[in-house]
Protein backbone atom coordinates (compact mmCIF):
# COMPACT_ATOMS: atom_id res chain seq x y z
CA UNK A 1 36.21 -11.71 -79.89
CA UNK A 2 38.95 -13.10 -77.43
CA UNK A 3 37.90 -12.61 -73.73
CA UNK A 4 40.16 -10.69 -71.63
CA UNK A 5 38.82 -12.22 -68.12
CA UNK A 6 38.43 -15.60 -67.87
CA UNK A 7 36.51 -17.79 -65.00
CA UNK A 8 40.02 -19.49 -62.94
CA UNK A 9 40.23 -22.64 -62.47
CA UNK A 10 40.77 -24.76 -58.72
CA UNK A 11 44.37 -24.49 -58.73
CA UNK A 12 44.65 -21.09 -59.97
CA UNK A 13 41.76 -20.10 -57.26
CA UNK A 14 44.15 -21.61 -54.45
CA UNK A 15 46.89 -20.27 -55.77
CA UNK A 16 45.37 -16.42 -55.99
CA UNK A 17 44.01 -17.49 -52.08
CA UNK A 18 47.38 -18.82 -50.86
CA UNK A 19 49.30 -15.53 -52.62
CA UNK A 20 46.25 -13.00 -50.86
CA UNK A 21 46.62 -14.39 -47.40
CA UNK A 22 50.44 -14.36 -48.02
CA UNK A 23 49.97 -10.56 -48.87
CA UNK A 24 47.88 -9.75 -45.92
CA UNK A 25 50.05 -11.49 -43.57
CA UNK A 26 52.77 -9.56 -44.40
CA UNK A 27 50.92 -6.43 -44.49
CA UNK A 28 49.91 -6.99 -40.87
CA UNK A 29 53.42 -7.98 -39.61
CA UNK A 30 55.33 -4.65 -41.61
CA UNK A 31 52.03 -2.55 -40.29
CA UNK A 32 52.55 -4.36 -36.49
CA UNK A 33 56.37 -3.19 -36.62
CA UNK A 34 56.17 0.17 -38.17
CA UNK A 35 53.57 1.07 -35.78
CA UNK A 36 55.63 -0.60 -32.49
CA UNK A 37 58.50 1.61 -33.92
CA UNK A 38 56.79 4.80 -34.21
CA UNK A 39 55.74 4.16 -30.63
CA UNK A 40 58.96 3.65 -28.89
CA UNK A 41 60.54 6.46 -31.04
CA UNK A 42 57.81 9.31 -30.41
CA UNK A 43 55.34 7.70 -27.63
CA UNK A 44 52.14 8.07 -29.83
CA UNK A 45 50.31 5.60 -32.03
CA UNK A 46 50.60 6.66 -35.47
CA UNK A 47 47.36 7.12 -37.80
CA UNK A 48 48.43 3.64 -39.65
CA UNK A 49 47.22 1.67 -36.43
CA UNK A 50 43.59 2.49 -37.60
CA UNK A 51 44.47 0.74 -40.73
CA UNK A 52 46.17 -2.10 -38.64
CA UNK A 53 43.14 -2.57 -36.58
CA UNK A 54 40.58 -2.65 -39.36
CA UNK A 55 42.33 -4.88 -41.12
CA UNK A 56 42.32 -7.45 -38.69
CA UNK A 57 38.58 -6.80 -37.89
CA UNK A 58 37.66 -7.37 -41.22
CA UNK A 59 39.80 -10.34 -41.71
CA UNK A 60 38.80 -12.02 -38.86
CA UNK A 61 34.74 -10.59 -39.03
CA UNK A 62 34.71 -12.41 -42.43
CA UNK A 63 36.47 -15.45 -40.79
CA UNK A 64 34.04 -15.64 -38.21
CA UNK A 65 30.84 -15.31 -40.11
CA UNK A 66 31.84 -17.38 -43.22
CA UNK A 67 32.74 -19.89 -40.66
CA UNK A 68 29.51 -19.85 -38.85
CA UNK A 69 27.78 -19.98 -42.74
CA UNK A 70 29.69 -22.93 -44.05
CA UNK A 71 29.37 -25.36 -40.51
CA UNK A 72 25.70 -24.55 -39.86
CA UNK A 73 23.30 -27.21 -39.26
CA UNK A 74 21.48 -28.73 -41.91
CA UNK A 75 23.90 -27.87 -44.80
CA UNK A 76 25.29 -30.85 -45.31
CA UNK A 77 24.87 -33.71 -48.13
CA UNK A 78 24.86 -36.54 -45.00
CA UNK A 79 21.02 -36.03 -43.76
């Protein structure tokens, strides 16, 4: 029986990574505008902002810890 999901190789991981951060930056710049347009226009934040801000938390919460994971002391191959 054929698989349907296979494990992805290193370029096709980097490429899925380059296309997901592609997709989220744009998703944060068309959220940043809509929102900045809604505001001028009516003088209120719109409900999308919540989405705007948690996005970025996450993002950058992940960024943070992961970051903090991968360069702790003692990790590394050199000792």
């Amino acid at each position: 029986m054929k698989r349907i999901f296979t494990k992805a190789d290193e370029m096709e991981l980097a490429v899925n990574y380059k296309a997901a951060r592609n997709a989220f930056v744009f998703l944060e710049v068309m959220l940043a505008v809509y929102c900045l347009i809604y505001r001028l226009k009516t003088g209120e934040l719109p409900w999308v902002w919540l989405i705007f801000i948690g996005s970025g938390v996450v993002f950058w919460g992940t960024k943070s810890i992961e970051t903090k994971r991968l360069t702790a002391p003692g990790d590394s191959d050199e000792e």
